[in-house]
C-alpha atoms as a PDB file:
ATOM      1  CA  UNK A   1       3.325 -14.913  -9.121  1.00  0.00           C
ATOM      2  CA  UNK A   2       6.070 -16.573  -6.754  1.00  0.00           C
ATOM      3  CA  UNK A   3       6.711 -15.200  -3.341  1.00  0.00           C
ATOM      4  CA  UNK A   4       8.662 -11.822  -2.858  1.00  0.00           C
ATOM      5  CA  UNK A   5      11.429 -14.121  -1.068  1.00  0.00           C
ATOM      6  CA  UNK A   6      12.264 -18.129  -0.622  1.00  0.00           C
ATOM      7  CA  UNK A   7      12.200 -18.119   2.881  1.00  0.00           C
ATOM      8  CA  UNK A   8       8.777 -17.553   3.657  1.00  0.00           C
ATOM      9  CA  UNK A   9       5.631 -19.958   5.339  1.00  0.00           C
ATOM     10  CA  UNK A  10       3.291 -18.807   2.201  1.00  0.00           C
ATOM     11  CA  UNK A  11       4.532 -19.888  -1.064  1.00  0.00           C
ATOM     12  CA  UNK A  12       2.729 -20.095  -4.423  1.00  0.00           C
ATOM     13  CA  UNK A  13      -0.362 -22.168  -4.794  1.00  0.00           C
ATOM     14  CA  UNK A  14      -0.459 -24.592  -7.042  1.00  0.00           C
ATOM     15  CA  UNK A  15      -3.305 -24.990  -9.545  1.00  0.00           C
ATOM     16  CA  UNK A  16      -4.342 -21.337  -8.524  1.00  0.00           C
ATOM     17  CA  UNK A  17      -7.194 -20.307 -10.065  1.00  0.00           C
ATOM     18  CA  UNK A  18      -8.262 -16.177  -9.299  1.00  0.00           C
ATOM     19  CA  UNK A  19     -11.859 -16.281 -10.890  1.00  0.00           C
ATOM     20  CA  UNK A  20     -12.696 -19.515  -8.572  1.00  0.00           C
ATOM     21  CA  UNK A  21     -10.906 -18.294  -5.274  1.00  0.00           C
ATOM     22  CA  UNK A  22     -13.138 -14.738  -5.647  1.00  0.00           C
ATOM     23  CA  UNK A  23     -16.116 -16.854  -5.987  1.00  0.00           C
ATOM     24  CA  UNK A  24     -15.418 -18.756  -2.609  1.00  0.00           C
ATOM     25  CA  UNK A  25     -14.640 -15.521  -1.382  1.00  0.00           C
ATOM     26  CA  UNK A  26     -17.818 -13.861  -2.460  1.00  0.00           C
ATOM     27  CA  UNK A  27     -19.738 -16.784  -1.117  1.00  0.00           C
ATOM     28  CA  UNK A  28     -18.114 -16.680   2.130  1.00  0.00           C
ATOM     29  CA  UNK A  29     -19.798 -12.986   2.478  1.00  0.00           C
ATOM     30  CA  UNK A  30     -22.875 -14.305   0.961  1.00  0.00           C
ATOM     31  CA  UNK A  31     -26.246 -13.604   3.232  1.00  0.00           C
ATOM     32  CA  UNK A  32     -26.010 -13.704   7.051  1.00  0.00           C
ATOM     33  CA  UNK A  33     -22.964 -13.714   8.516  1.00  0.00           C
ATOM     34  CA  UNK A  34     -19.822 -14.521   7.423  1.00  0.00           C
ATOM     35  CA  UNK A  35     -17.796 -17.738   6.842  1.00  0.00           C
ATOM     36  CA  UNK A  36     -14.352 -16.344   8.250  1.00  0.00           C
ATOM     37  CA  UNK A  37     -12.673 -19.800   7.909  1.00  0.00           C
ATOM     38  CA  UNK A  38     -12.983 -19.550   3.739  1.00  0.00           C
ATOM     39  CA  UNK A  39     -11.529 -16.518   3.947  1.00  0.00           C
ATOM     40  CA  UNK A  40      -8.431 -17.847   5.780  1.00  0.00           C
ATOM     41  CA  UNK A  41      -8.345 -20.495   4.126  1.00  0.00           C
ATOM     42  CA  UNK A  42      -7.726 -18.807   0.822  1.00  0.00           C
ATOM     43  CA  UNK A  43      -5.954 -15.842   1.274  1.00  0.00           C
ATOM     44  CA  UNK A  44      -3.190 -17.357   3.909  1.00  0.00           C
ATOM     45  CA  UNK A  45      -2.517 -19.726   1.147  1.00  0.00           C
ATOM     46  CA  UNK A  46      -1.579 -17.621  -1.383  1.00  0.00           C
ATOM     47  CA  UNK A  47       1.424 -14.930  -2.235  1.00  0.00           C
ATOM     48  CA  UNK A  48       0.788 -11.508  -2.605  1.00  0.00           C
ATOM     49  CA  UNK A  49       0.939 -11.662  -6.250  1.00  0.00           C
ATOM     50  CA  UNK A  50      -1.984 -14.133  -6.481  1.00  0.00           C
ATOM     51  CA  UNK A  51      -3.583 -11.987  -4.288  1.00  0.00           C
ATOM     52  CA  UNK A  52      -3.761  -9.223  -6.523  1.00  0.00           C
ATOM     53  CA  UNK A  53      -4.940 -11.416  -9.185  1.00  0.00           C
ATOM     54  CA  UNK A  54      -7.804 -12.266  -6.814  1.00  0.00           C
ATOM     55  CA  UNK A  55      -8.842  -8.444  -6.029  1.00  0.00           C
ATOM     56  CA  UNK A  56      -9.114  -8.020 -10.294  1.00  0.00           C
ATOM     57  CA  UNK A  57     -11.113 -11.294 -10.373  1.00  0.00           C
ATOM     58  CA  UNK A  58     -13.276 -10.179  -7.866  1.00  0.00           C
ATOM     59  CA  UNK A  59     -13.755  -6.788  -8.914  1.00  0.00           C
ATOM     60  CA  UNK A  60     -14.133  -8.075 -12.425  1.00  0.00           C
ATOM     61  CA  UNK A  61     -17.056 -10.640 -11.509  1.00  0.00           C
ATOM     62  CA  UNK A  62     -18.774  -8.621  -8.690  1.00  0.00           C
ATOM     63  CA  UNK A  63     -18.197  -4.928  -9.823  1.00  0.00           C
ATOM     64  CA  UNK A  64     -17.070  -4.161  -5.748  1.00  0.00           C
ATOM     65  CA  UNK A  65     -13.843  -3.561  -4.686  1.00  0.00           C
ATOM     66  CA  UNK A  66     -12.898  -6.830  -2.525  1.00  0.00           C
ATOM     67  CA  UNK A  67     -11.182  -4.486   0.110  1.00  0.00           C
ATOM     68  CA  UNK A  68     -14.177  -2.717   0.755  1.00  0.00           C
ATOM     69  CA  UNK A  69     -16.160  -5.881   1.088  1.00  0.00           C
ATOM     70  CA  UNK A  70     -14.017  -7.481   3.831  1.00  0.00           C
ATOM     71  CA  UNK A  71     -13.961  -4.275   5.461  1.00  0.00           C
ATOM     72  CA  UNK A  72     -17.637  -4.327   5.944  1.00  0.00           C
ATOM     73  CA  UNK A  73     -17.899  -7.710   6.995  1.00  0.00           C
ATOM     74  CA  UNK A  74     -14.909  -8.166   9.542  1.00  0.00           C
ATOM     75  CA  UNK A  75     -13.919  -6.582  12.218  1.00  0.00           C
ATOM     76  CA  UNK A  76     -10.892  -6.108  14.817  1.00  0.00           C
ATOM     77  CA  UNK A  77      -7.666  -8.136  14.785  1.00  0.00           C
ATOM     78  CA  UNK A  78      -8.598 -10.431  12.054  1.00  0.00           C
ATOM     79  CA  UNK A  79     -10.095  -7.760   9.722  1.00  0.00           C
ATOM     80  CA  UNK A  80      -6.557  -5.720   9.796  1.00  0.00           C
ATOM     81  CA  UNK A  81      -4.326  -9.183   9.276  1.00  0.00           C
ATOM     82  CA  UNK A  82      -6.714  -9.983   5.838  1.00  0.00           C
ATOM     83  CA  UNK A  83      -6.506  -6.574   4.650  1.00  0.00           C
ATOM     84  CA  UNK A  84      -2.639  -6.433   5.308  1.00  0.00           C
ATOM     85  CA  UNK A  85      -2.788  -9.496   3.357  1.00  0.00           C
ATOM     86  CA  UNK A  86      -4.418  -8.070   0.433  1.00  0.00           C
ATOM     87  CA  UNK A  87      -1.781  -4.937  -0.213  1.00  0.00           C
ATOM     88  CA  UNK A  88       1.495  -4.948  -1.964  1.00  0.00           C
ATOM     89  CA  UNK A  89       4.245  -4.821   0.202  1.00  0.00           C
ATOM     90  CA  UNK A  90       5.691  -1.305  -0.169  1.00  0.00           C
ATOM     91  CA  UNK A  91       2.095  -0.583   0.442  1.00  0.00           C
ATOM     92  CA  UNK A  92       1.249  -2.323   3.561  1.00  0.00           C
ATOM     93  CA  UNK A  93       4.479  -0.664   4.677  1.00  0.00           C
ATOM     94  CA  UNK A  94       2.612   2.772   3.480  1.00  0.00           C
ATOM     95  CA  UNK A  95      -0.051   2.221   5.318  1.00  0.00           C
ATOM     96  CA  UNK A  96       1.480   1.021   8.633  1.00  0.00           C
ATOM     97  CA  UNK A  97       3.762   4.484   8.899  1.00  0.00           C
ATOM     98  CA  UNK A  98       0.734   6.346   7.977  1.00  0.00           C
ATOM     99  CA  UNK A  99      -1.157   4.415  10.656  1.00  0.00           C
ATOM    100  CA  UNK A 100       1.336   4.826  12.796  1.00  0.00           C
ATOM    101  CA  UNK A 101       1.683   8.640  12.454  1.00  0.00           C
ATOM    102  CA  UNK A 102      -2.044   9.341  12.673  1.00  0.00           C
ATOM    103  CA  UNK A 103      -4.129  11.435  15.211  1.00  0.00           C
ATOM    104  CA  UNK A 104      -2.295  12.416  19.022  1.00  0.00           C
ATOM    105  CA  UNK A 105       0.936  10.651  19.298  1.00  0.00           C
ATOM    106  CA  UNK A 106       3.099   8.392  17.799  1.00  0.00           C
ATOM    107  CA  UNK A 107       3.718   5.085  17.529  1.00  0.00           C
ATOM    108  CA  UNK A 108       7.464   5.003  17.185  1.00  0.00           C
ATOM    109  CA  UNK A 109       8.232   1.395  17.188  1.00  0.00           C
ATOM    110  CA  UNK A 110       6.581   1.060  14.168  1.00  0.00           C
ATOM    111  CA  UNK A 111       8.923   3.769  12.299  1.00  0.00           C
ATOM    112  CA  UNK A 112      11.668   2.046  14.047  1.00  0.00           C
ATOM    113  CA  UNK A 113      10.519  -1.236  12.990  1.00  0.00           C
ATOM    114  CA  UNK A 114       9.827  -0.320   8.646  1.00  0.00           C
ATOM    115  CA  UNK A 115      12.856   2.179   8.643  1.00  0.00           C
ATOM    116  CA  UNK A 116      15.937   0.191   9.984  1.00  0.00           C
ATOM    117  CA  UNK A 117      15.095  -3.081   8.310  1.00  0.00           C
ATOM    118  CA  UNK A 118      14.078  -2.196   4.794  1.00  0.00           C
ATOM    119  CA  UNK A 119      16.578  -2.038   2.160  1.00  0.00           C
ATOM    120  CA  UNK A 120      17.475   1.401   0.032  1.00  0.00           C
ATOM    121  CA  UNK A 121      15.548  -0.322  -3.049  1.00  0.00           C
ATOM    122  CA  UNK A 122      12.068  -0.958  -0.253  1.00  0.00           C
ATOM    123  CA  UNK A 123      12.533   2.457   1.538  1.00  0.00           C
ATOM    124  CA  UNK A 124      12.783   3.777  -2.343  1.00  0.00           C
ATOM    125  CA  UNK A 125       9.427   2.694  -3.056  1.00  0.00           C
ATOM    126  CA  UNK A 126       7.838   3.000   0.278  1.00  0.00           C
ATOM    127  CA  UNK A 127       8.308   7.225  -0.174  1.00  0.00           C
ATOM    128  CA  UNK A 128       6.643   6.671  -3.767  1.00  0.00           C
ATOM    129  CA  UNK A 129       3.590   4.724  -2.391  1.00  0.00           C
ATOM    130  CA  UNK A 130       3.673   6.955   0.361  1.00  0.00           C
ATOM    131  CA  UNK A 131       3.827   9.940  -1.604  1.00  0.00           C
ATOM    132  CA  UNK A 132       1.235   8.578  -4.070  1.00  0.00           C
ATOM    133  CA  UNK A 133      -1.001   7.485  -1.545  1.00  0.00           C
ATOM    134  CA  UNK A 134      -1.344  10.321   0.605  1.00  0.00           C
ATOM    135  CA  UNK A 135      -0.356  13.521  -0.756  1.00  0.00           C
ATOM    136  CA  UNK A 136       2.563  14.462   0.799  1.00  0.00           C
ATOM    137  CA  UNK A 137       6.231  12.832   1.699  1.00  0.00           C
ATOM    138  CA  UNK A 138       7.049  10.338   4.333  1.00  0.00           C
ATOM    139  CA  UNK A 139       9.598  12.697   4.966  1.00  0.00           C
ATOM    140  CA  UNK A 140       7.260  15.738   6.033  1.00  0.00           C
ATOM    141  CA  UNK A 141       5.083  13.309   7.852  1.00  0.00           C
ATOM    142  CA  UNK A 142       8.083  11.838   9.757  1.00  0.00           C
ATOM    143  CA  UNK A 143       9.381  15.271  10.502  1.00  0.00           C
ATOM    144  CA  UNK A 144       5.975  16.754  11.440  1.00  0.00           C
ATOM    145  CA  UNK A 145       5.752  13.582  13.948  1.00  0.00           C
ATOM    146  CA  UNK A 146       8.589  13.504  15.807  1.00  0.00           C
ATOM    147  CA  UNK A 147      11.794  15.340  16.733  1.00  0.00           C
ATOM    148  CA  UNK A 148      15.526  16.190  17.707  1.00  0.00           C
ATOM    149  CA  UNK A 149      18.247  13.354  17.345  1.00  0.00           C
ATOM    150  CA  UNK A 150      15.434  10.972  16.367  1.00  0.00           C
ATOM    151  CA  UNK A 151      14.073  12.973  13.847  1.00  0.00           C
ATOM    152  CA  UNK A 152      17.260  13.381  12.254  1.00  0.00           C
ATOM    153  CA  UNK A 153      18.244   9.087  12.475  1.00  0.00           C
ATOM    154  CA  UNK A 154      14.866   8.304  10.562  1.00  0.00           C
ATOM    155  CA  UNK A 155      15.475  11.547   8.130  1.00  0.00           C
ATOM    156  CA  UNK A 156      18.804   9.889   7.220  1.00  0.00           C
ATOM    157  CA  UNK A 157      17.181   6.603   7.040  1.00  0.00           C
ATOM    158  CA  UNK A 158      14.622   7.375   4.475  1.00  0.00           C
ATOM    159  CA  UNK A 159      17.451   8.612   2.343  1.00  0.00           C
ATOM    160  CA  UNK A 160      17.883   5.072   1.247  1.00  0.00           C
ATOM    161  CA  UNK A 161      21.652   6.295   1.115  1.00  0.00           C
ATOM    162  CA  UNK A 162      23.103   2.851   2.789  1.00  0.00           C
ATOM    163  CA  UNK A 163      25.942   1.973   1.365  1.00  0.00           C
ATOM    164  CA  UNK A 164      24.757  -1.819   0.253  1.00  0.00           C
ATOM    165  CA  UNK A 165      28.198  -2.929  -0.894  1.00  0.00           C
ATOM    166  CA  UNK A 166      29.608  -5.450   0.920  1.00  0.00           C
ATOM    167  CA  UNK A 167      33.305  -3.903   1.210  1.00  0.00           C
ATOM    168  CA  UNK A 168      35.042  -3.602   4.442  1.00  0.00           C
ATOM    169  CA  UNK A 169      37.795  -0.638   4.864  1.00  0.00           C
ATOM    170  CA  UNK A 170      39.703  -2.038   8.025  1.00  0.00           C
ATOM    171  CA  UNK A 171      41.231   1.226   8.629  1.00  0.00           C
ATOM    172  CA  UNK A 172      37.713   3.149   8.148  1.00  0.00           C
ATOM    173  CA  UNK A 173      36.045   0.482  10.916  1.00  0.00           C
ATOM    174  CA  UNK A 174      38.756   1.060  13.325  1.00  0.00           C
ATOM    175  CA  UNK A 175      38.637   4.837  13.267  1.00  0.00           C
ATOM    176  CA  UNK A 176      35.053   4.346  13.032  1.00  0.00           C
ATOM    177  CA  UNK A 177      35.068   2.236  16.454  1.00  0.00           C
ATOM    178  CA  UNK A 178      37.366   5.083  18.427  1.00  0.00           C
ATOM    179  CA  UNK A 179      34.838   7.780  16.681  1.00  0.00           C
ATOM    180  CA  UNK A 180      31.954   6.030  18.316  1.00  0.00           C
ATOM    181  CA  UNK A 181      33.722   5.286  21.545  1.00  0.00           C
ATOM    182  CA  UNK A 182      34.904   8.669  21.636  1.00  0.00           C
ATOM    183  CA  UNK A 183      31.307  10.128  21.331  1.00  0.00           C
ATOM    184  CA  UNK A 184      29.917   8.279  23.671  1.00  0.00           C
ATOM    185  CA  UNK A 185      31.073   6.160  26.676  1.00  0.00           C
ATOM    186  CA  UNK A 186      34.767   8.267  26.905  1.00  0.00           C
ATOM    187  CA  UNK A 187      33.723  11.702  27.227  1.00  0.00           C
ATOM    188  CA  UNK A 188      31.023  13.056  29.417  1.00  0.00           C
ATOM    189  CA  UNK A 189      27.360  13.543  27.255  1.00  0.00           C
ATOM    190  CA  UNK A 190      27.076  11.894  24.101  1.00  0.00           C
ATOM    191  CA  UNK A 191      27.957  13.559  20.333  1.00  0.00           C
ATOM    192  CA  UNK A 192      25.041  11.259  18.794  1.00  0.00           C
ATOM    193  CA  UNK A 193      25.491  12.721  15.346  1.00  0.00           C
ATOM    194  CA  UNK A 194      29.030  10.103  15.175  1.00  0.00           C
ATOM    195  CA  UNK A 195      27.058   7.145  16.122  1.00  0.00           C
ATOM    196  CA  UNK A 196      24.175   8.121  12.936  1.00  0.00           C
ATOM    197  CA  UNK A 197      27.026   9.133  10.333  1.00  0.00           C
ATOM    198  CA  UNK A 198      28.346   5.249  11.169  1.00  0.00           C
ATOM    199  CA  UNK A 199      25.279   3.423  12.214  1.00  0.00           C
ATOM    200  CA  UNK A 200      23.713   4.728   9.046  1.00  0.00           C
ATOM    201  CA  UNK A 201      25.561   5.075   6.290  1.00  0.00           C
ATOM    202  CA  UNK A 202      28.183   2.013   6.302  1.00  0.00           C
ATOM    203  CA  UNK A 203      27.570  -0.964   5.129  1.00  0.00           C
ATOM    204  CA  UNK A 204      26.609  -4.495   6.698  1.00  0.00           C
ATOM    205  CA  UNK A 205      29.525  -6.048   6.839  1.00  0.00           C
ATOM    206  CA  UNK A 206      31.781  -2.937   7.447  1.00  0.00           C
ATOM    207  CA  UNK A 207      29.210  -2.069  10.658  1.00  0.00           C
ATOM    208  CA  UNK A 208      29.976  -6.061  11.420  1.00  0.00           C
ATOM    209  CA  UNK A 209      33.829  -5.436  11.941  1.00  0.00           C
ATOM    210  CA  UNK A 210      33.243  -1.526  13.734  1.00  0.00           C
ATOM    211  CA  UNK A 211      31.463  -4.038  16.244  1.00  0.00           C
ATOM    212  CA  UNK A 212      34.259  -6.156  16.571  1.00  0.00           C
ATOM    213  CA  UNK A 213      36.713  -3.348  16.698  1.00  0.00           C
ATOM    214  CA  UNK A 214      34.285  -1.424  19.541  1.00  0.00           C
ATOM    215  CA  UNK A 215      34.671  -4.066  21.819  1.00  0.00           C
ATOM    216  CA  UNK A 216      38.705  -4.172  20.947  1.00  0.00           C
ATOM    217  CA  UNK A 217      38.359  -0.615  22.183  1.00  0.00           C
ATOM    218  CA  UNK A 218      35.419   0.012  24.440  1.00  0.00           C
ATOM    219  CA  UNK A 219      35.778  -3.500  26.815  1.00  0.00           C
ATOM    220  CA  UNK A 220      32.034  -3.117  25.534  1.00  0.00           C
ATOM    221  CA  UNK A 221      29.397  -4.745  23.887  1.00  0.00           C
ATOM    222  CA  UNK A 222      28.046  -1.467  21.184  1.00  0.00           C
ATOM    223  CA  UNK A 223      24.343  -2.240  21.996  1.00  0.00           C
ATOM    224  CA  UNK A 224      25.506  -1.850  25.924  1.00  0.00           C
ATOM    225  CA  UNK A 225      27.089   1.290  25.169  1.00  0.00           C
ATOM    226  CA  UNK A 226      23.661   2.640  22.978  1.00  0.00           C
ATOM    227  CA  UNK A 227      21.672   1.349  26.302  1.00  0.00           C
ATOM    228  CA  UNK A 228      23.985   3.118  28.776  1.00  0.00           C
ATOM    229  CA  UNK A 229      24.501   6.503  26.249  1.00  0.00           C
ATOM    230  CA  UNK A 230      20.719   6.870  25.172  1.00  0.00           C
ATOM    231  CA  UNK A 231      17.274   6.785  25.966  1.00  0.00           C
ATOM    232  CA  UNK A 232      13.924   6.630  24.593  1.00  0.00           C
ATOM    233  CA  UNK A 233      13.111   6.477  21.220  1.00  0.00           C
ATOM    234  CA  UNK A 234      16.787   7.128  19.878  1.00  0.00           C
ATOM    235  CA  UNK A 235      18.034   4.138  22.491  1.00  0.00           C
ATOM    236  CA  UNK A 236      15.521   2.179  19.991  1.00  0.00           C
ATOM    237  CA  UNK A 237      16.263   3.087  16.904  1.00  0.00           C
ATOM    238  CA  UNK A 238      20.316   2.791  17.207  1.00  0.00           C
ATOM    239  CA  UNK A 239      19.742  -0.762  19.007  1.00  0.00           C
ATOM    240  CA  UNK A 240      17.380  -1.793  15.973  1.00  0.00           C
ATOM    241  CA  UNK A 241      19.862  -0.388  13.729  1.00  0.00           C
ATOM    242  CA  UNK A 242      22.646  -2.819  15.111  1.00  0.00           C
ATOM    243  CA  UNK A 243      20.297  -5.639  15.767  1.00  0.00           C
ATOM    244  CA  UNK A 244      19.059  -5.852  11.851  1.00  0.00           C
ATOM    245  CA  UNK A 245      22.536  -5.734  10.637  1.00  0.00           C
ATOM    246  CA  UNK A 246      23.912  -8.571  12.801  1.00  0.00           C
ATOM    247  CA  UNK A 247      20.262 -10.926  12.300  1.00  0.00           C
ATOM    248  CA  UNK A 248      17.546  -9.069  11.079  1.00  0.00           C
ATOM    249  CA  UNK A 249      15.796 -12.550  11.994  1.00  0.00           C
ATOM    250  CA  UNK A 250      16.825 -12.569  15.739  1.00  0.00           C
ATOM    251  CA  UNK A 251      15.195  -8.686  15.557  1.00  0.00           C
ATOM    252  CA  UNK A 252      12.259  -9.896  14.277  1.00  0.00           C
ATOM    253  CA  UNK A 253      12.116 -12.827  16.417  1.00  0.00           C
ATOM    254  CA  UNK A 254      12.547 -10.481  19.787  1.00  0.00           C
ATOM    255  CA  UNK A 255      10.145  -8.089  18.706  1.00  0.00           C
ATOM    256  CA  UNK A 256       7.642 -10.695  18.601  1.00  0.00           C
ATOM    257  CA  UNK A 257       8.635 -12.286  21.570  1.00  0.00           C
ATOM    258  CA  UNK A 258       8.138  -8.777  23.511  1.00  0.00           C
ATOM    259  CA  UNK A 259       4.620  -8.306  21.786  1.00  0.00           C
ATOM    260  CA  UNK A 260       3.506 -11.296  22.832  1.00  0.00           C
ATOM    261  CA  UNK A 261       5.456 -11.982  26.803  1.00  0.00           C
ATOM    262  CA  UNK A 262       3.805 -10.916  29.533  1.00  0.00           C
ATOM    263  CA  UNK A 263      -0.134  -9.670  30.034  1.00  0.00           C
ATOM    264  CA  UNK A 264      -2.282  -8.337  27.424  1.00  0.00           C
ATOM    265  CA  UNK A 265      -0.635  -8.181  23.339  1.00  0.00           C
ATOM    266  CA  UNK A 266       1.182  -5.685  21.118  1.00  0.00           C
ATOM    267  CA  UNK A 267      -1.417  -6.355  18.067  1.00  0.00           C
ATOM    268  CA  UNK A 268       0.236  -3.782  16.151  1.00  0.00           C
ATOM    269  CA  UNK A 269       3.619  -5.289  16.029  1.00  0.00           C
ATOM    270  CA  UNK A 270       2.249  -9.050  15.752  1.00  0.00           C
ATOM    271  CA  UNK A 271       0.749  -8.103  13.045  1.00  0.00           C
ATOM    272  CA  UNK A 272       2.800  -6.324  11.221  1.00  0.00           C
ATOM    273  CA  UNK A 273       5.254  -8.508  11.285  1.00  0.00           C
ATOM    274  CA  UNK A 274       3.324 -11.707  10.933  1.00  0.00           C
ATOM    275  CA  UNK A 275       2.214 -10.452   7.525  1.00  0.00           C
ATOM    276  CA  UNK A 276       5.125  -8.254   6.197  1.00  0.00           C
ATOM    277  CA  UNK A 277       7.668 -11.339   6.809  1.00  0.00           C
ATOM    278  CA  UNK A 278       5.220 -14.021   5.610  1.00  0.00           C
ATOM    279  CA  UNK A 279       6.557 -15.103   2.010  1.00  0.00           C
ATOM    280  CA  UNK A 280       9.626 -13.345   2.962  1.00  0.00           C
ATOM    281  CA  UNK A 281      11.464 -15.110   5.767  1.00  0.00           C
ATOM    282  CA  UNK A 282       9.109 -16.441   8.353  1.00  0.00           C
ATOM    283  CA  UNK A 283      10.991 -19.665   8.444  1.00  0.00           C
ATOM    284  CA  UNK A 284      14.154 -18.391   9.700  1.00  0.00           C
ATOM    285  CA  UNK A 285      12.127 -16.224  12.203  1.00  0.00           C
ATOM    286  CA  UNK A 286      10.465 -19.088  13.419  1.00  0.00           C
ATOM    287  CA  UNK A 287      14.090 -21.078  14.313  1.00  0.00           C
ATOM    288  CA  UNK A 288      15.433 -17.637  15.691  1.00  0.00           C
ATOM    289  CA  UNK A 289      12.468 -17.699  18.404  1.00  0.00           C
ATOM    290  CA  UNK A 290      13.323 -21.522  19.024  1.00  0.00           C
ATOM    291  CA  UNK A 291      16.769 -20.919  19.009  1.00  0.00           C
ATOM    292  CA  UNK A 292      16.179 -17.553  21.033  1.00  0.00           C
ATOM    293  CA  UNK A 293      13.379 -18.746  23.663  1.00  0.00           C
ATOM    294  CA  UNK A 294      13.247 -22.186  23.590  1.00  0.00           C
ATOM    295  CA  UNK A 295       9.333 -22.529  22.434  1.00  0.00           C
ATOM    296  CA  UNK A 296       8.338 -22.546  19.127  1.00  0.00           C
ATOM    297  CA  UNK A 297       6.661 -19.137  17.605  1.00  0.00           C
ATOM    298  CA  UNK A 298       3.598 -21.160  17.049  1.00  0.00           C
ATOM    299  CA  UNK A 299       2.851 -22.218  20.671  1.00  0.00           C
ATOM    300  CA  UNK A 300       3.366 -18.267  21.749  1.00  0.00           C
ATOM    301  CA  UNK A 301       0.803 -17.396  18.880  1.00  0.00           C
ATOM    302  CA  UNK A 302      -1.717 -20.300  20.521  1.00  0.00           C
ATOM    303  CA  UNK A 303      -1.956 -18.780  23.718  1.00  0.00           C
ATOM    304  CA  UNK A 304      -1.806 -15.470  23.223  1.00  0.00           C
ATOM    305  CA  UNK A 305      -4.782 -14.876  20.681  1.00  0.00           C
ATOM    306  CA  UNK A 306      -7.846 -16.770  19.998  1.00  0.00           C
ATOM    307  CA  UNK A 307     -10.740 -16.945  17.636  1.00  0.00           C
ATOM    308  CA  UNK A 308     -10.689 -16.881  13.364  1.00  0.00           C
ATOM    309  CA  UNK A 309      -7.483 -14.193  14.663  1.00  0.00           C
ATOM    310  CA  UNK A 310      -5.380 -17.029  15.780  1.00  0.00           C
ATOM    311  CA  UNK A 311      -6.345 -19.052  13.325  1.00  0.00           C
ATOM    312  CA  UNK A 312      -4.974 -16.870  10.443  1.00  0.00           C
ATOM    313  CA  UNK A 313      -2.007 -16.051  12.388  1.00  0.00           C
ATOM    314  CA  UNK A 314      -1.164 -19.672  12.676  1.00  0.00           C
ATOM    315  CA  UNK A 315      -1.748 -20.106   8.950  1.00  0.00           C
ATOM    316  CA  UNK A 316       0.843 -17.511   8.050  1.00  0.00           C
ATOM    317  CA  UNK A 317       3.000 -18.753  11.010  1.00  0.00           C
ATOM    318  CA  UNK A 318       2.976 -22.535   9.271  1.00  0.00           C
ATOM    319  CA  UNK A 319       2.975 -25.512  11.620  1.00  0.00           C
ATOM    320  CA  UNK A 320       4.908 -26.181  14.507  1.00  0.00           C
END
């Protein structure tokens, strides 16, 4: 029941115990009103595999579904973070595209977000949840949600067709470079299908030296290029694209930076990323977004939310 990675803010409790944390739980949703700081308290302390143990032991003792329970007794911000807590990865991933893909319009940056920093084996199992789930492929969904060039980038994406070696062909990343340049900043209008055959299909480390050579060729930075040669929603998927593959931590750092900087809050993406990165790698995030903005994670957090909502978020976030 250890943590899905070893950089994360929520590891493994000790002396767990599944029967006695679904009685504190029950309890907390006992009579009038309910104690939200129990609730917190156990399920930002535990992984996600513990958790599950929990929803059996609950189920088990109560006969209710421990899901349904919280739903009915929380509400807003808070409610979504503890249910997001309770899934299985792949299927908090699910449920955010599904989410994100529901009713009149689109919320792209969450596509952009799952799809260009989950690995072939995650993306694998995200379009068997997803499939499983709901009835009919991420694939359809995606393609019945959005369209043109950025149709066809997340299409290729949820191929899970990376190639996840990590062997660099020199001459490959330097005609690889000149393709890109070629298709974009030295020729007038843009031949985007280059920069998704590169940006991907190669590997890491290959996409690491195209950058290098790009700038050897271009007198250009590639995520300056993308910004000059795109817009929209394909401007944001290529730059994601680049960004995960040179720190997927710095990404994740920025995009919580941007949720949180200026007035009012991107929930959605604090969120999401607050509980998909918890037992993964929230402690590299968290020195990214010193490193990055000079304030710790946890003082943004503070003064941008409030209530049992803060509080939870701080849990996950783990001290200063």
């Amino acid at each position: 029941m250890a943590a899905i990675g070893n950089r994360g803010t929520v590891k493994e409790a000790a002396g767990f115990n599944a029967d006695a944390d679904a009685q504190k739980l029950r309890d907390a949703m006992k009579g009038a009103g309910t104690n939200e700081a129990t609730i917190t308290d156990v399920l930002a302390h535990r992984t996600i595999a513990q958790r599950q143990r929990i929803k059996e032991a609950y189920k088990q003792t109560v006969g209710k579904d421990l899901a349904d329970e919280l739903t009915g007794e929380l509400s807003g911000n808070f409610r979504s973070v503890v249910l997001g807590l309770l899934m299985l990865a792949p299927v908090y991933d699910a449920h955010e595209l599904k989410n994100a893909m529901k009713g009149a319009g689109t919320e792209e940056a969450c596509l952009i977000d799952i799809l260009s920093s989950r690995s072939n084996e995650e993306i694998k199992v995200i379009n068997t949840v997803y499939k499983r789930e709901y009835g009919k492929s991420l694939e359809d969904a995606v393609c019945g949600d959005t369209s043109g060039m950025f149709k066809r980038v997340l299409v290729s994406l949820l191929t899970a067709g990376r190639d996840e070696s990590d062997k660099v062909d020199e001459a490959l990343a330097v005609q690889d470079a000149k393709e890109i340049y070629q298709a974009g900043e030295a020729r007038w209008g843009t031949d985007e299908v280059k920069f998704l055959t590169v940006l991907c299909v190669r590997n890491r480390n290959h996409l690491l030296r195209v950058f290098e050579e790009y700038q050897k060729v271009s007198g250009k930075d590639i995520e300056e290029s993308i910004k000059r040669e795109m817009s929209g929603c394909l401007e944001d998927v290529f730059l994601a694209i680049v960004k995960c593959m040179r720190n997927k931590q710095a990404f994740f750092a920025e995009r919580l930076y941007k949720s949180m900087k200026g007035l009012g809050t991107t929930d959605s993406v604090l969120i999401r990323i607050m509980v998909s990165r918890a037992e993964i790698d929230m402690l590299d995030i968290k020195a990214q977004f010193l490193k990055m903005y000079g304030k710790t994670l946890h003082s943004f957090i503070k003064g941008d939310t409030s209530g049992d909502y803060r509080k939870i978020l701080l849990e996950l976030c783990g001290g200063e």
